[in-house]
PDB file of N, CA and C in Angstrom:
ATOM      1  N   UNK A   1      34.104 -43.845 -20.509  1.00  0.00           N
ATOM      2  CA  UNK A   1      35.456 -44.200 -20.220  1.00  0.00           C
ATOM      3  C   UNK A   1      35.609 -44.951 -18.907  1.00  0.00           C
ATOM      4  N   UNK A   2      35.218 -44.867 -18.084  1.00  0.00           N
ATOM      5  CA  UNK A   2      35.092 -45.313 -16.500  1.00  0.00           C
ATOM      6  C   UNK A   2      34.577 -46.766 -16.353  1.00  0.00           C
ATOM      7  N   UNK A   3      33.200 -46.380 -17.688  1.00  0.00           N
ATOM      8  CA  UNK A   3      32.730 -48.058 -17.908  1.00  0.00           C
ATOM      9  C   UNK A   3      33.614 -49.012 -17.779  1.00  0.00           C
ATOM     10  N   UNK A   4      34.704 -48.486 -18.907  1.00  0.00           N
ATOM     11  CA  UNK A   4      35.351 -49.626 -19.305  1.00  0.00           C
ATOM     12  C   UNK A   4      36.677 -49.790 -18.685  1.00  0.00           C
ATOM     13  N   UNK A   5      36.617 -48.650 -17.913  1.00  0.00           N
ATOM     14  CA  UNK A   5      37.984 -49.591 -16.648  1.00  0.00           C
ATOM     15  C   UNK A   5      37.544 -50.281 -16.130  1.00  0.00           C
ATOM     16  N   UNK A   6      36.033 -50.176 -15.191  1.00  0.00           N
ATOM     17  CA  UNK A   6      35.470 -51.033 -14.745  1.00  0.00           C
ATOM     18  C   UNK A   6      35.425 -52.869 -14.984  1.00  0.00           C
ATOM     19  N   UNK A   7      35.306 -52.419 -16.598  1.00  0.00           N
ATOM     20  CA  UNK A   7      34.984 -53.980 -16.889  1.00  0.00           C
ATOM     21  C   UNK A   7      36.124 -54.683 -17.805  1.00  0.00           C
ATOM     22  N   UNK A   8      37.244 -53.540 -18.033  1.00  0.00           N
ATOM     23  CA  UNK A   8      38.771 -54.218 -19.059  1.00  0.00           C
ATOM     24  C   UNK A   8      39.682 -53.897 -18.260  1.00  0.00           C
ATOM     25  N   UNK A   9      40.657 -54.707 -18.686  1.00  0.00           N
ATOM     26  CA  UNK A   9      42.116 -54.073 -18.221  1.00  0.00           C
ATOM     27  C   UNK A   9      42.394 -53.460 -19.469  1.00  0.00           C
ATOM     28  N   UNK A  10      43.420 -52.160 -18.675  1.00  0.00           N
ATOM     29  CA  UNK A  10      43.988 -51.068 -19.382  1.00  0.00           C
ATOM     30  C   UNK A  10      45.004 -50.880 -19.174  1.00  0.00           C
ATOM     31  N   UNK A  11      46.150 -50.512 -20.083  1.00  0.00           N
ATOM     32  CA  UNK A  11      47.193 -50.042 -19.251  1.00  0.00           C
ATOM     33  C   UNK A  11      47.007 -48.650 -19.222  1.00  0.00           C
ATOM     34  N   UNK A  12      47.090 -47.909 -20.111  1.00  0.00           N
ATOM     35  CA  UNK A  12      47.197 -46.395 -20.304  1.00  0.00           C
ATOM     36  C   UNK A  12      45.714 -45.670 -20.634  1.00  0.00           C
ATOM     37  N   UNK A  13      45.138 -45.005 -20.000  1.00  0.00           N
ATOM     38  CA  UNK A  13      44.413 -43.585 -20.915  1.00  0.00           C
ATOM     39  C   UNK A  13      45.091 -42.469 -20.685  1.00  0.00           C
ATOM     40  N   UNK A  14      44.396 -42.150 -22.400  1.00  0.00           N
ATOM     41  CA  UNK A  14      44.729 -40.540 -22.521  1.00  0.00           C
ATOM     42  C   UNK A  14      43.388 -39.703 -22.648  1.00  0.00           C
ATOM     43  N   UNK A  15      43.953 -38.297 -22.207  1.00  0.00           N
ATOM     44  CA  UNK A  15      42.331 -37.786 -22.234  1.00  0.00           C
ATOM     45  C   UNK A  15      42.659 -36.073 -22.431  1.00  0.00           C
ATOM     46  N   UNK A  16      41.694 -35.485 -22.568  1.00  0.00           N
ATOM     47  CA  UNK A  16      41.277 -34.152 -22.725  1.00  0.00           C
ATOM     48  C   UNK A  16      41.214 -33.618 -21.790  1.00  0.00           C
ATOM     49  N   UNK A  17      41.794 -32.576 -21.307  1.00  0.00           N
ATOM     50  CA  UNK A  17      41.985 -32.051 -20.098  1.00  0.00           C
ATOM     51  C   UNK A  17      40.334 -31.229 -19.956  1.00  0.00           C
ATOM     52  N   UNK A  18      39.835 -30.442 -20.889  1.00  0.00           N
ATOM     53  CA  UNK A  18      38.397 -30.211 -21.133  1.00  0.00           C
ATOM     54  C   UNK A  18      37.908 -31.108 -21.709  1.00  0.00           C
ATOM     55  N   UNK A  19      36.510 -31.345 -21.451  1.00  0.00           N
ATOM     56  CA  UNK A  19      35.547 -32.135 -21.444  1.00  0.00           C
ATOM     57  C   UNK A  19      34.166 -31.789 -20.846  1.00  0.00           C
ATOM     58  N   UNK A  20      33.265 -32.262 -21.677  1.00  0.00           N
ATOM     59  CA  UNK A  20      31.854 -31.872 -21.159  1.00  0.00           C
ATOM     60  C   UNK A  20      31.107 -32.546 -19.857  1.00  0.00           C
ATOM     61  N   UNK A  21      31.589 -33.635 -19.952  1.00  0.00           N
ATOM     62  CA  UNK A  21      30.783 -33.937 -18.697  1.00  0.00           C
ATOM     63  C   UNK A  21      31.617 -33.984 -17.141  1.00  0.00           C
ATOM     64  N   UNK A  22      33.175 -33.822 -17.482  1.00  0.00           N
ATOM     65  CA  UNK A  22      34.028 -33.760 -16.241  1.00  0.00           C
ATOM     66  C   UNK A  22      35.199 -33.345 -17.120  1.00  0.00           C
ATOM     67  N   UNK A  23      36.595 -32.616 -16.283  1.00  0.00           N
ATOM     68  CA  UNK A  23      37.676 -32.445 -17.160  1.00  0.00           C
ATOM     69  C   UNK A  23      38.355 -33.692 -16.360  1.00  0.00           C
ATOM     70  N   UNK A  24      39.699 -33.357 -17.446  1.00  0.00           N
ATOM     71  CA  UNK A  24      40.475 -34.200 -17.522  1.00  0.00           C
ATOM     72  C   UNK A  24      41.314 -34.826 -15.974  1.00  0.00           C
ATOM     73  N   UNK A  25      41.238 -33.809 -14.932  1.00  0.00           N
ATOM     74  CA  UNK A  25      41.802 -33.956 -13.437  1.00  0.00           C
ATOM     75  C   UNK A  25      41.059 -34.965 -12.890  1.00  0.00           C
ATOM     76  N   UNK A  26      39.375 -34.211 -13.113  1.00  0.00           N
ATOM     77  CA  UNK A  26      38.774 -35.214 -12.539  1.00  0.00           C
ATOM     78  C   UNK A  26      38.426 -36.618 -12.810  1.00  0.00           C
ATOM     79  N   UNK A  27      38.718 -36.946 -13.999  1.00  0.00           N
ATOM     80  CA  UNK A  27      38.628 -38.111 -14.351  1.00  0.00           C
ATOM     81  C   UNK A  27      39.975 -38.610 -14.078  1.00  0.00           C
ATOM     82  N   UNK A  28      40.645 -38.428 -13.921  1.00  0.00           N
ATOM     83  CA  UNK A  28      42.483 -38.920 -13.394  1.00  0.00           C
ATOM     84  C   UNK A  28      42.206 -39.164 -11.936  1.00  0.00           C
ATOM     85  N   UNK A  29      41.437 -38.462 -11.406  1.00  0.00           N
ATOM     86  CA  UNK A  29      40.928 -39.032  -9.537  1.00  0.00           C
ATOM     87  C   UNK A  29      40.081 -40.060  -9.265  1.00  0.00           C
ATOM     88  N   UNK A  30      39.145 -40.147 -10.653  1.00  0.00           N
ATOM     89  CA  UNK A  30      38.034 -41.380 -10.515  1.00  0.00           C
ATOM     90  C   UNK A  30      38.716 -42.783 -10.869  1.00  0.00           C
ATOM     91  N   UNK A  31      39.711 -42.494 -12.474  1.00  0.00           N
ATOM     92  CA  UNK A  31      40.693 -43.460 -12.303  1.00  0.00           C
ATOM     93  C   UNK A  31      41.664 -44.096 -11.152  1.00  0.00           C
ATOM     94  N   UNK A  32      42.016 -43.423 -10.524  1.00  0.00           N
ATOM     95  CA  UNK A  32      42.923 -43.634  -9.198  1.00  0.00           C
ATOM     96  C   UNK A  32      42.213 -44.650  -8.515  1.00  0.00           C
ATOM     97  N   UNK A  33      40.826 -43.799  -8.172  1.00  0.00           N
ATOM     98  CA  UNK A  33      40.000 -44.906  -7.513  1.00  0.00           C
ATOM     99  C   UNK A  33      39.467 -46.286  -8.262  1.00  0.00           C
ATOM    100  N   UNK A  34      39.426 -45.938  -9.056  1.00  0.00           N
ATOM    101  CA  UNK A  34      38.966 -47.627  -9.748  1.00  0.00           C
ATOM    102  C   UNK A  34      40.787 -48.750 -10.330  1.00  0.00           C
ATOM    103  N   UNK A  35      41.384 -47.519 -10.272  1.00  0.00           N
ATOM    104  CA  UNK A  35      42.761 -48.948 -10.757  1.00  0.00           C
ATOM    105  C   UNK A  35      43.697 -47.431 -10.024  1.00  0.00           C
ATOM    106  N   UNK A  36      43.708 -47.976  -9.588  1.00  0.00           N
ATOM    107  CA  UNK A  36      45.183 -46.590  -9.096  1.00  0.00           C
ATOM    108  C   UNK A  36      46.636 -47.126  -9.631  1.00  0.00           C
ATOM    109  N   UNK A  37      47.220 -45.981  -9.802  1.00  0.00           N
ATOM    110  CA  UNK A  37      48.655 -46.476 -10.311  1.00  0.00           C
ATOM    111  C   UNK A  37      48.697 -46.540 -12.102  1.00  0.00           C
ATOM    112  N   UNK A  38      47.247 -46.267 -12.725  1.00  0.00           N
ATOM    113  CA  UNK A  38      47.186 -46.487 -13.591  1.00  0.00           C
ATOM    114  C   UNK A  38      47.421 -44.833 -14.739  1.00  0.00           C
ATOM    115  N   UNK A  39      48.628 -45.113 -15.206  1.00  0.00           N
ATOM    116  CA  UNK A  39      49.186 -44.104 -15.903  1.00  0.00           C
ATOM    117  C   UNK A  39      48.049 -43.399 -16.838  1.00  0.00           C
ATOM    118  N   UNK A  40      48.373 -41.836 -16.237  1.00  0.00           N
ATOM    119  CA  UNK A  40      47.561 -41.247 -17.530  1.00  0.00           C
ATOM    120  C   UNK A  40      47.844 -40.338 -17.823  1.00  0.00           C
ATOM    121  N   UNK A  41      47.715 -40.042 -19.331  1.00  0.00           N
ATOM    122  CA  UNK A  41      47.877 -38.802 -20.268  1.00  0.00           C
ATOM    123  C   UNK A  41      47.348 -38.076 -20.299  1.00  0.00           C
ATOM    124  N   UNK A  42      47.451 -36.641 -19.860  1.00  0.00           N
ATOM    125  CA  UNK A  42      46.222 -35.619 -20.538  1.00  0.00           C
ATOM    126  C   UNK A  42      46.797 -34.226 -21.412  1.00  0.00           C
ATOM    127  N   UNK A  43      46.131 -34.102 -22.465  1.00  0.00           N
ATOM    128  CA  UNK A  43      46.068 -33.285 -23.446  1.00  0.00           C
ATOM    129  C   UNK A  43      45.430 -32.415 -23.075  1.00  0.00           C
ATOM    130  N   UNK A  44      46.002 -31.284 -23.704  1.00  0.00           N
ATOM    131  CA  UNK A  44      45.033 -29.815 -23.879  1.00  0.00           C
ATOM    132  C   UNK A  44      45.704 -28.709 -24.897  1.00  0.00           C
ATOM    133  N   UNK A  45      45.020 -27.537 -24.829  1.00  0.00           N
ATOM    134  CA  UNK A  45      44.983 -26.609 -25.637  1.00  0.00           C
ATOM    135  C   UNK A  45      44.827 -25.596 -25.318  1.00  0.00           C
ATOM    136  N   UNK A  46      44.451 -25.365 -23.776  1.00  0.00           N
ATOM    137  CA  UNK A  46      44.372 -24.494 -22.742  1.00  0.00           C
ATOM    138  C   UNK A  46      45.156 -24.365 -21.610  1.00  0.00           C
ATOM    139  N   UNK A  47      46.376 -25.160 -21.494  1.00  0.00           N
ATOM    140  CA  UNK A  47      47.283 -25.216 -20.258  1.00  0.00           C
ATOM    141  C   UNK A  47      48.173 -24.480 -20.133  1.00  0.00           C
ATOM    142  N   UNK A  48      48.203 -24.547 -18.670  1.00  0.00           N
ATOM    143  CA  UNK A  48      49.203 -23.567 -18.438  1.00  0.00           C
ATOM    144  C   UNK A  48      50.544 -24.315 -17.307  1.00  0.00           C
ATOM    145  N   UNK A  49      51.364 -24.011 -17.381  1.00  0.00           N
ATOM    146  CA  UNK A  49      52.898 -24.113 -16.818  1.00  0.00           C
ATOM    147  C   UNK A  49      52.276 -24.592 -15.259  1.00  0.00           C
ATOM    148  N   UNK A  50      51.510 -23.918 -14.465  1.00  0.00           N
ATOM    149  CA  UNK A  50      50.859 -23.754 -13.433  1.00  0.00           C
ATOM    150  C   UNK A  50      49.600 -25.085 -13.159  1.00  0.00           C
ATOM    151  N   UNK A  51      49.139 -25.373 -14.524  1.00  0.00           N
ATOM    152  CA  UNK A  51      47.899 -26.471 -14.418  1.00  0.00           C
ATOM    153  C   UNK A  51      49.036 -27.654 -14.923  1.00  0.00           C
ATOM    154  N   UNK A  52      50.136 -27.652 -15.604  1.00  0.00           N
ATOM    155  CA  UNK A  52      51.310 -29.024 -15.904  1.00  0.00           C
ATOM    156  C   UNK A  52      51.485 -29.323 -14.058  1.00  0.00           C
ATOM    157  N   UNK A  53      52.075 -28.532 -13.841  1.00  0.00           N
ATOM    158  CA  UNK A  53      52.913 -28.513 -12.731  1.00  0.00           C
ATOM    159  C   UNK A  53      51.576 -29.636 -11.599  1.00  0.00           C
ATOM    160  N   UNK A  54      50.553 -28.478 -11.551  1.00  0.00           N
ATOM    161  CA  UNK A  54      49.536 -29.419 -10.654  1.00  0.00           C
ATOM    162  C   UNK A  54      49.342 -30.557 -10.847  1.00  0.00           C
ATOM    163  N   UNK A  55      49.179 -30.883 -12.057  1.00  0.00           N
ATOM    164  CA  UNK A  55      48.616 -32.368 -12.867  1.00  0.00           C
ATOM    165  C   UNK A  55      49.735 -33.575 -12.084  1.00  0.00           C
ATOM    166  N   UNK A  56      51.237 -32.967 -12.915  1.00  0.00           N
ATOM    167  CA  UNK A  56      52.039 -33.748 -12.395  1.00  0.00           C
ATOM    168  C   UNK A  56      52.302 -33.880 -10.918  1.00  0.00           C
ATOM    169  N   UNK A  57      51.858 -33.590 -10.108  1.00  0.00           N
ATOM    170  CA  UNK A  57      52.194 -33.572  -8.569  1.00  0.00           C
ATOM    171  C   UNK A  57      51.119 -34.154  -8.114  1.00  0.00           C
ATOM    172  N   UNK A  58      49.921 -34.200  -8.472  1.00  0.00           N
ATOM    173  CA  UNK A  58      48.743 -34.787  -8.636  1.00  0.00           C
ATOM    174  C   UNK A  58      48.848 -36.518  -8.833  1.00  0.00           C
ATOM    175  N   UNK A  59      50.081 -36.761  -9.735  1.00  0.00           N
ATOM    176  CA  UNK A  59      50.300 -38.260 -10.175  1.00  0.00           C
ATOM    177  C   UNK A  59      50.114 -38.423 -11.754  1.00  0.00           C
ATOM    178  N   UNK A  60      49.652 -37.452 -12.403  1.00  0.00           N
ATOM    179  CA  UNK A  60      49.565 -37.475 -14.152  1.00  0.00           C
ATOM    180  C   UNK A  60      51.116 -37.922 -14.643  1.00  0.00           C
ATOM    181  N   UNK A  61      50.664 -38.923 -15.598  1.00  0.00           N
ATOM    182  CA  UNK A  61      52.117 -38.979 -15.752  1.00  0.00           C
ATOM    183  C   UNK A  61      52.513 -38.218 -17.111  1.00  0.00           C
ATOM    184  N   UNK A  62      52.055 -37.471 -17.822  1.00  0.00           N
ATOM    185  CA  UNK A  62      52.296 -36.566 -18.713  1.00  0.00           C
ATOM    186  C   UNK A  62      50.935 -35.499 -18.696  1.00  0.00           C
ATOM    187  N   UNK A  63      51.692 -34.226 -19.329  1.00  0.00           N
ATOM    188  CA  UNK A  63      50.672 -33.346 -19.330  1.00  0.00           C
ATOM    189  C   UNK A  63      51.260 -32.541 -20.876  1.00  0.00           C
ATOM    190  N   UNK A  64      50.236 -32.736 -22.100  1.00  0.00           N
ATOM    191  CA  UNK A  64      51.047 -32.272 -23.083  1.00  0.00           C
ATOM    192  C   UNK A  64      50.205 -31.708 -23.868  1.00  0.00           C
ATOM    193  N   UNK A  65      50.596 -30.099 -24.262  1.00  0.00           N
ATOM    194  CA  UNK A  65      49.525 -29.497 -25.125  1.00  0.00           C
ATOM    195  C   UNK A  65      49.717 -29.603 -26.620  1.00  0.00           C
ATOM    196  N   UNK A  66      48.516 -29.400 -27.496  1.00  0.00           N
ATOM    197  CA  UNK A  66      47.782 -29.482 -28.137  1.00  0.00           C
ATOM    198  C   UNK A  66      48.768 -28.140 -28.810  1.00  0.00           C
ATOM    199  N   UNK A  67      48.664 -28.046 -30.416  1.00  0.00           N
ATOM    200  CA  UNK A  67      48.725 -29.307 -31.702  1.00  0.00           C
ATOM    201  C   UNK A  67      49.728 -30.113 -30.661  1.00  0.00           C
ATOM    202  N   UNK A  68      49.615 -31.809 -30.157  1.00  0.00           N
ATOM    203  CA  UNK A  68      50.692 -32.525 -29.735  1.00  0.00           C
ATOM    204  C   UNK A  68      51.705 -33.115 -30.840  1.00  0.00           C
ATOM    205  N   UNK A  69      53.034 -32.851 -30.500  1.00  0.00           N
ATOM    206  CA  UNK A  69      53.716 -33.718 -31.197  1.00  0.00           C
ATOM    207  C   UNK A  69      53.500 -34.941 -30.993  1.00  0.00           C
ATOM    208  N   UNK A  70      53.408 -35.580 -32.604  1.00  0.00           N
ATOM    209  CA  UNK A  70      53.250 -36.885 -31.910  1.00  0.00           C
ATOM    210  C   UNK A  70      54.434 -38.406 -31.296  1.00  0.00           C
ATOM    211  N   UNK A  71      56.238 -37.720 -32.350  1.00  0.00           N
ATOM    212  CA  UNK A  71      57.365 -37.966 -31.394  1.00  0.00           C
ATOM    213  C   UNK A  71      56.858 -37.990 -29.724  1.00  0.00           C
ATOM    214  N   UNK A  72      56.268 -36.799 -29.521  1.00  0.00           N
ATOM    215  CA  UNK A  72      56.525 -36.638 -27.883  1.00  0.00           C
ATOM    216  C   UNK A  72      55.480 -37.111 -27.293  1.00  0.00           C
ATOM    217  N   UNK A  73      54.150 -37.790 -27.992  1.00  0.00           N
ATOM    218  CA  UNK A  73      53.414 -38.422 -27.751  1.00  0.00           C
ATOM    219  C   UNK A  73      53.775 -39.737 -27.292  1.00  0.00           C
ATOM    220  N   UNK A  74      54.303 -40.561 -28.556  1.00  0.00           N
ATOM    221  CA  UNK A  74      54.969 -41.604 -28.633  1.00  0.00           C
ATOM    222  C   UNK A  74      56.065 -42.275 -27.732  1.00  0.00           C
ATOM    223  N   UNK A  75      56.413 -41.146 -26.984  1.00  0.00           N
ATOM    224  CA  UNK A  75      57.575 -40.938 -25.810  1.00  0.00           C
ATOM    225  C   UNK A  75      56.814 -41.479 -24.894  1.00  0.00           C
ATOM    226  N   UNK A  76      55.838 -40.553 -24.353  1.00  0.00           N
ATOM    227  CA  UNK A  76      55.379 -40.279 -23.356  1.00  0.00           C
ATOM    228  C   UNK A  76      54.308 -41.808 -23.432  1.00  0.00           C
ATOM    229  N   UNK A  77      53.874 -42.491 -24.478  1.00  0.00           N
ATOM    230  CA  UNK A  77      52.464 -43.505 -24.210  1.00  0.00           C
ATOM    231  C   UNK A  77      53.929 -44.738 -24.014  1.00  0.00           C
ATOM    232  N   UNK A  78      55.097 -44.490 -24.519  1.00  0.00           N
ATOM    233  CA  UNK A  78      56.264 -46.113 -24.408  1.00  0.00           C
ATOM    234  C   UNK A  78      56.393 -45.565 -22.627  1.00  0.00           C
ATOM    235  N   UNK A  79      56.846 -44.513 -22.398  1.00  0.00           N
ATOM    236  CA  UNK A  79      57.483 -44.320 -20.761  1.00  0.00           C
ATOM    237  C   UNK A  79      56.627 -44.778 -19.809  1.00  0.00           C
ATOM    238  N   UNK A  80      55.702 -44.389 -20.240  1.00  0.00           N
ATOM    239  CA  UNK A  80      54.213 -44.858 -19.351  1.00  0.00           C
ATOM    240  C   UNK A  80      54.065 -46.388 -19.247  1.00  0.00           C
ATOM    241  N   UNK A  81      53.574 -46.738 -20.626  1.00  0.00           N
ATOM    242  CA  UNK A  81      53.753 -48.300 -20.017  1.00  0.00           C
ATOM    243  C   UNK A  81      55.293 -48.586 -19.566  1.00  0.00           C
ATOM    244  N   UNK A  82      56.227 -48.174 -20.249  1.00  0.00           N
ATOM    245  CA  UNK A  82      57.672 -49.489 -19.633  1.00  0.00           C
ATOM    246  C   UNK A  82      57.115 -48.633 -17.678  1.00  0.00           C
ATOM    247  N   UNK A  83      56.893 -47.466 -17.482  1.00  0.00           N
ATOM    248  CA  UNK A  83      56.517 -47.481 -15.622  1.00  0.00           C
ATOM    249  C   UNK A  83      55.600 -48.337 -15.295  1.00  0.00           C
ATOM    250  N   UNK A  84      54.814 -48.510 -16.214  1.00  0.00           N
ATOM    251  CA  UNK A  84      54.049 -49.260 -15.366  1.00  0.00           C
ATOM    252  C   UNK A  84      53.795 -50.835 -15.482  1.00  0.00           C
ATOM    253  N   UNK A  85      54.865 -51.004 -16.309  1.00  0.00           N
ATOM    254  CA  UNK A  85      55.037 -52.894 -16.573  1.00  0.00           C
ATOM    255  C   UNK A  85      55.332 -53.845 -15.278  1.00  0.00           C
ATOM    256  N   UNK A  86      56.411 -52.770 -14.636  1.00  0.00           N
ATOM    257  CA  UNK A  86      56.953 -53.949 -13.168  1.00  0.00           C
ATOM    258  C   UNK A  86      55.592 -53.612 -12.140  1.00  0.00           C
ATOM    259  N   UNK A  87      54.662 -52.715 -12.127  1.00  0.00           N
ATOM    260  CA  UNK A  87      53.664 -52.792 -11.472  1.00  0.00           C
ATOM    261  C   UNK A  87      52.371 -54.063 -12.259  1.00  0.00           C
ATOM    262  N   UNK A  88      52.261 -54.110 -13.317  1.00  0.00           N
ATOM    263  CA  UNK A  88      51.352 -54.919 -13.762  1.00  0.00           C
ATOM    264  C   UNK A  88      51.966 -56.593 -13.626  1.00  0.00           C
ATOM    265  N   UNK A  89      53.424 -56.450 -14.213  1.00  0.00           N
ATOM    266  CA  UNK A  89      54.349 -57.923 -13.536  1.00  0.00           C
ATOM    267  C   UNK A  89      53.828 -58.515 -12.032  1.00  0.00           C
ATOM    268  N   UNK A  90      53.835 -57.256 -11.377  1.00  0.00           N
ATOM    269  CA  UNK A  90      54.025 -57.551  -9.450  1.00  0.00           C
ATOM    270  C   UNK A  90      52.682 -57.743  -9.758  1.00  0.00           C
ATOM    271  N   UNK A  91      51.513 -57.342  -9.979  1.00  0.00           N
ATOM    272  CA  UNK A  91      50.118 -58.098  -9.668  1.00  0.00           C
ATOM    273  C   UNK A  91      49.818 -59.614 -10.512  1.00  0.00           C
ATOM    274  N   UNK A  92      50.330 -60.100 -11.514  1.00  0.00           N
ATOM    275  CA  UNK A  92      50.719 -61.121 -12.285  1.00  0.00           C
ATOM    276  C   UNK A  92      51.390 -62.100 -10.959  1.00  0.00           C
ATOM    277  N   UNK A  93      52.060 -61.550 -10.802  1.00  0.00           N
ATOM    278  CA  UNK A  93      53.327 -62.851  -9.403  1.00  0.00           C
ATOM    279  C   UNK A  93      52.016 -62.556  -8.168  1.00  0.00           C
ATOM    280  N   UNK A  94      51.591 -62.079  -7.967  1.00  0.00           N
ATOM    281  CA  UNK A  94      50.460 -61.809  -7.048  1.00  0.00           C
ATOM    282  C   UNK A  94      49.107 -62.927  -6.874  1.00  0.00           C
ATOM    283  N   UNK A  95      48.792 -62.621  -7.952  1.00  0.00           N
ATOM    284  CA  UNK A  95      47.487 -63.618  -9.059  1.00  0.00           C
ATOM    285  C   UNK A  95      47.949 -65.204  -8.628  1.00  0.00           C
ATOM    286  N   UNK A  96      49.236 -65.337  -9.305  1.00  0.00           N
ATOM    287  CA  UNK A  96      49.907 -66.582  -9.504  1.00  0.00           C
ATOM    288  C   UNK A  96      49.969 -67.231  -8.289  1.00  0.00           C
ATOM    289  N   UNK A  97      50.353 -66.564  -7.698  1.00  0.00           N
ATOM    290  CA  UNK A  97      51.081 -67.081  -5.660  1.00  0.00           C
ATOM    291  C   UNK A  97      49.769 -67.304  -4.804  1.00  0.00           C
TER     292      UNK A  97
END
């Protein structure tokens, strides 16, 4: 996954809050560092009110458990990009100038 921020533009990942080779936080910190600002989703099946709360204060821009609706999926992947469109605009007028 990291590869390919590295080498694409992205607007959004979503991810697994567990995971085998890192969870889902820590890969939301490695993102930061390679594109910061860059909205992300994380799923789980193990969360708690207490690990939402962190995530989001952290900068996650959703934190949504598992079975996910996918209405509230669908919410949450449109809110994300329309936040983060006038940031991808402002590096576009950036590029340009």
């Amino acid at each position: 996954g990291l590869r390919v921020l590295n080498r694409e533009k992205v607007d959004l990942v979503i991810s697994d809050l567990r995971m085998d080779e890192m969870d889902g936080m820590q890969l939301f910190a490695e993102i930061q560092k390679v594109q910061p600002g860059m909205p992300v989703i994380i799923l789980t099946t193990h969360g708690s009110i207490p690990d939402a709360v962190a995530a989001t204060q952290q900068g996650v821009f959703s934190f949504l458990t598992k079975p996910v609706d996918k209405d509230a999926l669908y919410q949450a992947i449109d809110d994300a990009l329309e936040q983060s469109a006038p940031a991808t605009d402002e590096r576009w007028r950036e590029a340009i100038v």
